[in-house]
Protein backbone atom coordinates (compact mmCIF):
# COMPACT_ATOMS: atom_id res chain seq x y z
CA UNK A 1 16.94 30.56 -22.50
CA UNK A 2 16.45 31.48 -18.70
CA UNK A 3 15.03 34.96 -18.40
CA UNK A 4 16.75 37.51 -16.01
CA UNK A 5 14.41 38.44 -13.28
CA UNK A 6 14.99 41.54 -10.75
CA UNK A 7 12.83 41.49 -7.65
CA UNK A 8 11.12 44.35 -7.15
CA UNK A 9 11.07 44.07 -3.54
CA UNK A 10 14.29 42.51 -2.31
CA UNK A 11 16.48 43.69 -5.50
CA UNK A 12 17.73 39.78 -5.76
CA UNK A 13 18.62 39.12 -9.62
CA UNK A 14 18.00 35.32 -10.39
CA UNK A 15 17.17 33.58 -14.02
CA UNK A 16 13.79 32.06 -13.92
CA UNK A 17 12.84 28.93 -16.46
CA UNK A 18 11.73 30.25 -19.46
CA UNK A 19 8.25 28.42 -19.28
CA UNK A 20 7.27 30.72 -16.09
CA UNK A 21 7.18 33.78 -18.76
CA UNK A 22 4.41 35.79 -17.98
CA UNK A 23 3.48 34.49 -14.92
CA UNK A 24 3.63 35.26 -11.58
CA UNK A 25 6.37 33.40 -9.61
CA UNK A 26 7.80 33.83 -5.50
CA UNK A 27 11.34 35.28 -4.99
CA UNK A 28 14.01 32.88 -3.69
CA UNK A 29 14.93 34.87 -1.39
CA UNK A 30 11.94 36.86 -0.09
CA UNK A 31 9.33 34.97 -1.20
CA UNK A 32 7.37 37.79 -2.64
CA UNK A 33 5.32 36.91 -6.01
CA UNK A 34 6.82 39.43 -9.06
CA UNK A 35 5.88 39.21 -12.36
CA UNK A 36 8.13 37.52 -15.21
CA UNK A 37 8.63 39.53 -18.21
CA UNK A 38 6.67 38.09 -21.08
CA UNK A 39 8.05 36.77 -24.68
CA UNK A 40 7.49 39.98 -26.07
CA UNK A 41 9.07 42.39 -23.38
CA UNK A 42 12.79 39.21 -23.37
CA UNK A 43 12.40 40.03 -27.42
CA UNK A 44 12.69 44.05 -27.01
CA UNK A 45 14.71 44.30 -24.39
CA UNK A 46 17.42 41.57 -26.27
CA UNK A 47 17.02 43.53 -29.51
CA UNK A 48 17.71 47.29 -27.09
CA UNK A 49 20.91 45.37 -25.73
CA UNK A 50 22.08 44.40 -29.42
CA UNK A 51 21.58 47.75 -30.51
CA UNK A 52 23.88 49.23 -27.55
CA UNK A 53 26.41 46.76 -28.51
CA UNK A 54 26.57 47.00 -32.09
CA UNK A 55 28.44 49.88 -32.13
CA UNK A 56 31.34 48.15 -30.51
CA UNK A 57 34.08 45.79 -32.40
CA UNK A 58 33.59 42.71 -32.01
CA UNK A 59 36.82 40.72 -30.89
CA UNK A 60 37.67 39.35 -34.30
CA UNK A 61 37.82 42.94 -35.77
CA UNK A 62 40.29 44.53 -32.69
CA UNK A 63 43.46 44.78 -33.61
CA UNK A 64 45.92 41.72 -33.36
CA UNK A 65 47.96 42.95 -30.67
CA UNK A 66 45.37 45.00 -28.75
CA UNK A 67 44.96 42.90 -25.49
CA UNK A 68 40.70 42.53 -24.04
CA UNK A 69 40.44 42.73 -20.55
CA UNK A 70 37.94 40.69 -19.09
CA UNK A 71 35.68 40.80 -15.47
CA UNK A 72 33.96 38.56 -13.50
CA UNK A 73 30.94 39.26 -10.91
CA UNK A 74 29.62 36.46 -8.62
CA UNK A 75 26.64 36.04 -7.36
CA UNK A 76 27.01 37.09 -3.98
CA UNK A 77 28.64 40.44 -5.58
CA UNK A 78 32.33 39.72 -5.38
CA UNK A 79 34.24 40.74 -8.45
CA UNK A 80 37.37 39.36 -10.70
CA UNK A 81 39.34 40.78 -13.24
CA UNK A 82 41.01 41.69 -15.06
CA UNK A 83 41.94 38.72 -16.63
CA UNK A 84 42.11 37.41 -19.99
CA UNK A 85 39.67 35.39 -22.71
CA UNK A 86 41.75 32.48 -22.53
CA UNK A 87 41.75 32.21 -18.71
CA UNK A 88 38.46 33.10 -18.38
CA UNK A 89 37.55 29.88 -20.34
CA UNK A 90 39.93 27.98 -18.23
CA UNK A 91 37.35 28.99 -15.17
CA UNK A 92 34.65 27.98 -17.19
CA UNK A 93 36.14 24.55 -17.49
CA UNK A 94 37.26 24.48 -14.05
CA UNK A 95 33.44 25.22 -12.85
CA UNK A 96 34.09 28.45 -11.36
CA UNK A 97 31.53 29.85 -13.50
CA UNK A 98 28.28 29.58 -13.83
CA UNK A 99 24.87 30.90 -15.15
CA UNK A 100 24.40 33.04 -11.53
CA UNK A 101 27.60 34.95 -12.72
CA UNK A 102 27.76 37.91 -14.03
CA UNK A 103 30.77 39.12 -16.88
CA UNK A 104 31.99 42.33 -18.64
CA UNK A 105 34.47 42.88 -21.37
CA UNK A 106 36.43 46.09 -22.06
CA UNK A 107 34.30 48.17 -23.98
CA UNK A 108 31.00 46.77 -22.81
CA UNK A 109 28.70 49.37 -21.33
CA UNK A 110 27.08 46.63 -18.98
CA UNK A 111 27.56 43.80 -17.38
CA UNK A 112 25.80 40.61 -18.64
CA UNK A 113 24.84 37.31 -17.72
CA UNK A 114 27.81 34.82 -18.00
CA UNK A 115 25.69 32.50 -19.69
CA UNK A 116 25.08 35.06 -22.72
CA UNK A 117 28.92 34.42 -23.38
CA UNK A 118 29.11 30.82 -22.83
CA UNK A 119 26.37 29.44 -24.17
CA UNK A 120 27.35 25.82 -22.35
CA UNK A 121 26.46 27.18 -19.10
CA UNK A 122 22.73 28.12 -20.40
CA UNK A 123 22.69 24.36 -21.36
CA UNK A 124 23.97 23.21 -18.41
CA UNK A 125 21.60 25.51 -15.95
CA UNK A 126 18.72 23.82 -18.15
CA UNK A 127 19.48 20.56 -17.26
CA UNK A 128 20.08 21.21 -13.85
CA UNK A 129 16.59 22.96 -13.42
CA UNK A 130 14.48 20.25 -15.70
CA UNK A 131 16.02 17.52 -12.99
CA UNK A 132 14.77 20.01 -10.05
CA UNK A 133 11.03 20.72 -11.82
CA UNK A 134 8.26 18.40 -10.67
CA UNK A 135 6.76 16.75 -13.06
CA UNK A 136 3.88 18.40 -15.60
CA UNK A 137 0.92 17.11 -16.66
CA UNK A 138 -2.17 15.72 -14.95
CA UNK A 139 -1.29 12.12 -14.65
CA UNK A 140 2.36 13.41 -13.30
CA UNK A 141 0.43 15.57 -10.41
CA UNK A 142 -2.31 12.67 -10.13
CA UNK A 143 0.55 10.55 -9.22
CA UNK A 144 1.76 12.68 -6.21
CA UNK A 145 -1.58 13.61 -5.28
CA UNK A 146 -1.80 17.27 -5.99
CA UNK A 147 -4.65 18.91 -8.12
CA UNK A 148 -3.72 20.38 -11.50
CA UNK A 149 -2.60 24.00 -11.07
CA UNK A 150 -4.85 27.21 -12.43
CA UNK A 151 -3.16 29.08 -15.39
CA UNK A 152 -2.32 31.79 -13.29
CA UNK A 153 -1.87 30.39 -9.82
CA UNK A 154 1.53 31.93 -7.97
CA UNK A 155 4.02 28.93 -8.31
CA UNK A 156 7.81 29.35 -6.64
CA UNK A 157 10.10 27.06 -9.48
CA UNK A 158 12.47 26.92 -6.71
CA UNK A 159 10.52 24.19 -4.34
CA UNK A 160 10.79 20.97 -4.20
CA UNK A 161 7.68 18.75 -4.96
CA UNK A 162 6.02 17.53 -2.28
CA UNK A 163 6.45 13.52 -1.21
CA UNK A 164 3.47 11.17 -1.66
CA UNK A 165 0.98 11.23 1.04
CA UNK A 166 1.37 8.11 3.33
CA UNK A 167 -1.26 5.56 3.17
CA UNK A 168 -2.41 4.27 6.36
CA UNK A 169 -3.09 0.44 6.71
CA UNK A 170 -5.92 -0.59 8.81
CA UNK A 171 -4.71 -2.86 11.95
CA UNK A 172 -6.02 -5.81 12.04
CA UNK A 173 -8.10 -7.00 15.38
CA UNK A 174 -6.56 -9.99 15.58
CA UNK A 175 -3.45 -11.75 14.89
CA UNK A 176 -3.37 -14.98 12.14
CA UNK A 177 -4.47 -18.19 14.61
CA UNK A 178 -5.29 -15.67 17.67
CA UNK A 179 -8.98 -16.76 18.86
CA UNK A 180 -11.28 -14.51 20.61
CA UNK A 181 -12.27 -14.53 24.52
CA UNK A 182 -15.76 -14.84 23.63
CA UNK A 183 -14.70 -18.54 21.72
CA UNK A 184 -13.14 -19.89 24.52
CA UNK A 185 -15.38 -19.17 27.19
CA UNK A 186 -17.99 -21.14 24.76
CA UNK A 187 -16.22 -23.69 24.15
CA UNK A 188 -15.21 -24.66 27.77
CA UNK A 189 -18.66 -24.12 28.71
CA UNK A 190 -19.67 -27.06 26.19
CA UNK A 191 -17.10 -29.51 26.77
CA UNK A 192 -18.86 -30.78 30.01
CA UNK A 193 -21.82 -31.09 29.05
CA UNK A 194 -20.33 -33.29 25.86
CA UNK A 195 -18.24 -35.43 28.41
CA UNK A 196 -21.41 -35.87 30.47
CA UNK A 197 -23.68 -37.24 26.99
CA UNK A 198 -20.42 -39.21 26.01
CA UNK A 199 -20.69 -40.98 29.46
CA UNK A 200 -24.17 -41.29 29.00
CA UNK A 201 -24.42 -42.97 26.15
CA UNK A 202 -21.53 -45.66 26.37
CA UNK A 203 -23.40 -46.64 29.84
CA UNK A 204 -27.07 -47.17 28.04
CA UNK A 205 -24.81 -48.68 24.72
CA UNK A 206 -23.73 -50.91 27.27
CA UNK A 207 -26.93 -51.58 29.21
CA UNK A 208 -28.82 -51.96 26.69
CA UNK A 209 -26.48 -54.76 25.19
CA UNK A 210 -26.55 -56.41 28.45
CA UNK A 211 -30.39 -56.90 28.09
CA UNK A 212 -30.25 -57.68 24.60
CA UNK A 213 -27.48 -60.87 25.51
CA UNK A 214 -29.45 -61.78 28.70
CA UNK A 215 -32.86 -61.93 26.81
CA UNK A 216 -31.31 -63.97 23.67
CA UNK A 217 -29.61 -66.46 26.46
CA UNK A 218 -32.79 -66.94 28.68
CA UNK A 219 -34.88 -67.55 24.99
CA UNK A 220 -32.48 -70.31 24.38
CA UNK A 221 -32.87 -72.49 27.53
CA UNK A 222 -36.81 -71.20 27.56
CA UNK A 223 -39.21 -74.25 26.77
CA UNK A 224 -40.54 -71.71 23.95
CA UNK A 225 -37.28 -71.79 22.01
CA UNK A 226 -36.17 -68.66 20.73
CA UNK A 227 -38.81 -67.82 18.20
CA UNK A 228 -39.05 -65.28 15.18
CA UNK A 229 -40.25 -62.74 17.64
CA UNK A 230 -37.21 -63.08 20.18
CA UNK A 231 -35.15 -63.09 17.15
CA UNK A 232 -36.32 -59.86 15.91
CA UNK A 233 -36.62 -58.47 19.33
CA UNK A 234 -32.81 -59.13 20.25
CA UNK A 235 -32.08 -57.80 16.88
CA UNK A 236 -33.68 -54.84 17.53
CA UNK A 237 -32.27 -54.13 20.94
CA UNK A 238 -28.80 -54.92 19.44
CA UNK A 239 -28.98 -52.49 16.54
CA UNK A 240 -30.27 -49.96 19.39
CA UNK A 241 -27.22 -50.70 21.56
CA UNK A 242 -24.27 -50.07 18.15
CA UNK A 243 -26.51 -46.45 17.59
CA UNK A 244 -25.97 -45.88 21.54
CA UNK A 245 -22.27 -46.18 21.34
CA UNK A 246 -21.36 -45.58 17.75
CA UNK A 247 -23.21 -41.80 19.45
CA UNK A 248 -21.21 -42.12 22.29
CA UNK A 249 -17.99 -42.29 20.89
CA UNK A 250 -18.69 -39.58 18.29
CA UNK A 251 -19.67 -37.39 21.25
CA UNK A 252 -16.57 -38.07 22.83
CA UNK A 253 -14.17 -37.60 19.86
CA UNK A 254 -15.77 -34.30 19.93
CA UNK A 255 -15.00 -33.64 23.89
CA UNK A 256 -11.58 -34.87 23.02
CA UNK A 257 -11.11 -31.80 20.51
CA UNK A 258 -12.23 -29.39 22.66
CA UNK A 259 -9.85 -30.41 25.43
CA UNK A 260 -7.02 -30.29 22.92
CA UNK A 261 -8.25 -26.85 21.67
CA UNK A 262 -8.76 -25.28 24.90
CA UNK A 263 -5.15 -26.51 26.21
CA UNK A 264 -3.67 -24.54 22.69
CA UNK A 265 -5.87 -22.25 21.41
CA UNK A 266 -5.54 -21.74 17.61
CA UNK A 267 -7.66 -21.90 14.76
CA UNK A 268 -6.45 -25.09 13.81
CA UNK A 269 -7.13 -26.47 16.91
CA UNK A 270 -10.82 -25.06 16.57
CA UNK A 271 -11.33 -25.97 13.34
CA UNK A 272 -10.93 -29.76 14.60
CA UNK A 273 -13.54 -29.43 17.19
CA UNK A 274 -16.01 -28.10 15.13
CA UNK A 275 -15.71 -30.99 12.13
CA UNK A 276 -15.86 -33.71 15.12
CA UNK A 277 -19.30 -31.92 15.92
CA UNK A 278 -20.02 -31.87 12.21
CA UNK A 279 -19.72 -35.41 12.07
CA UNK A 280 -22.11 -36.22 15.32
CA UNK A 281 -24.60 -34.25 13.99
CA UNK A 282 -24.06 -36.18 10.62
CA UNK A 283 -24.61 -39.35 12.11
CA UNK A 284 -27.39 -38.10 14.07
CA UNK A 285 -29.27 -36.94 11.18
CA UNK A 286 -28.66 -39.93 8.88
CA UNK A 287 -30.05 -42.10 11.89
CA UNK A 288 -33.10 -40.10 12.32
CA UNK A 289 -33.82 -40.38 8.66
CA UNK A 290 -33.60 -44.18 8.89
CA UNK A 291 -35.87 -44.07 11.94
CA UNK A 292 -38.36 -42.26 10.08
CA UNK A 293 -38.42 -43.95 6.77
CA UNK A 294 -38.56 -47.27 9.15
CA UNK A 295 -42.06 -45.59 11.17
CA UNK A 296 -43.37 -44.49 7.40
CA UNK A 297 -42.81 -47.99 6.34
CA UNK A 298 -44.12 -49.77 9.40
CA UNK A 299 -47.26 -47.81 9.44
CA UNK A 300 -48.13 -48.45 5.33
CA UNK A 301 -48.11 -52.07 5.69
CA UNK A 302 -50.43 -51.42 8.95
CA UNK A 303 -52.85 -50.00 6.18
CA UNK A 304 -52.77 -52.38 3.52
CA UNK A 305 -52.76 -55.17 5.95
């Protein structure tokens, strides 16, 4: 049952939860910290009040047609009465009454709390306070990021628990398929330099095969004949001539990419350029190796010849 609590500093009355007994709690309305009577000081002063009242008939013994007179106090001090049991339950009903009130009934030599009389309101304040309590435990003050309380740490029942901290999300530097400055300026700076090799190399593809058609036509109407050695020679120089281009046009598949990357800059766009240049690179390597393995061969049957 809430325990009736006097400030000693203010004089406010107010019922505080009965788990705060003993401790140390902040008025309502001055926000002072005053102590809350313990179990055994609520058990001696409710056994003092029964005494004082025992003396006094209870309504079941008064006399059938003696009438009991009945007052009400509010909370801001205003006072009703007198008016009868029956309509005082009526007000109960009707929610004019509640624990914060204050009654007295003819003969009484006090007033006490309206609750005391109607025991619904006690149950009633109860719930009304356990929906207004934050929540106990550890994990319940983990959970809104507040540290367990000391045991006897100054605590106002009357406050709100605080919200949930706000967590702050990092921004990111750049936006999905935004590329940086630094990207573009590279890129635009390469893409001549690819157009130039491109060129390059489709005019020496072409040269070259050019020389390689002229040399096998001039064998042909030579006295000579065209012999194993022009044959492998204008094989040679044709093979030379498909690498020149087959470069050429990888190089400019890669310029291509660029252009369309630096006319819409995006990732995707980016991501294009770069596996063109992946594949020249490919190519390059995979001729090289052929190259070599051709010189390593070439120079072994040098030896054993």
């Amino acid at each position: 049952m809430p325990i009736p609590t006097e400030c000693e500093h203010c004089g406010r009355e107010f019922l505080a939860p009965d788990k705060y007994a003993g401790r140390r709690v902040k008025c309502p309305r001055c926000s002072e910290a005053i102590q809350i009577a313990g179990t055994a000081e609520i058990d001696t002063s409710r056994q003092a009040a029964d005494e004082a009242t025992s003396g006094e008939p209870s309504e079941g013994e008064r006399h059938p047609g003696e009438r009991t007179d009945w007052f009400l106090q509010t909370d801001d001090g205003e006072e009703y009465g007198p008016v009868s049991k029956s309509e005082l339950d009526e007000w109960v009903k009707e929610g004019r009454v509640d624990s914060s009130c204050q009654v007295l009934q003819e003969g009484w030599q006090e007033w006490k709390w309206a609750e005391e009389a109607f025991p619904e309101l006690a149950r009633a304040a109860g719930e009304e306070q356990a929906d207004r309590e934050q929540p106990e435990g550890s994990d319940a003050l983990a959970a809104i990021g507040q540290p367990s309380p000391p045991e006897q740490q100054e605590v106002n029942p009357y406050v709100s628990p605080p919200e949930p901290a706000a967590v702050e999300v990092p921004e990111q530097p750049h936006e999905q398929g935004e590329v940086s400055p630094g990207v573009l300026k590279a890129m635009a700076q390469t893409r001549p330099w690819v157009s130039f090799l491109s060129i390059l190399g489709f005019i020496s593809g072409g040269l070259i095969l050019l020389a390689a058609l002229a040399g096998i036509f001039l064998s042909l109407r030579g006295a000579g004949g065209f012999g194993a050695s022009g044959a492998l020679g204008a094989l040679t120089t044709l093979v030379s001539s498909a690498i020149c281009l087959l470069l050429a046009y990888y190089l400019f598949r890669y310029g291509q990419h660029i252009g369309r990357f630096l006319r819409s800059p995006r990732n995707s766009g980016l991501e294009a350029a770069l596996v063109a240049e992946k594949s020249f690179w490919k190519l390059t390597g995979i001729l090289v190796a052929v190259v070599f393995a051709l010189c390593v061969l070439l120079l072994l049957l040098s030896f054993a010849g």
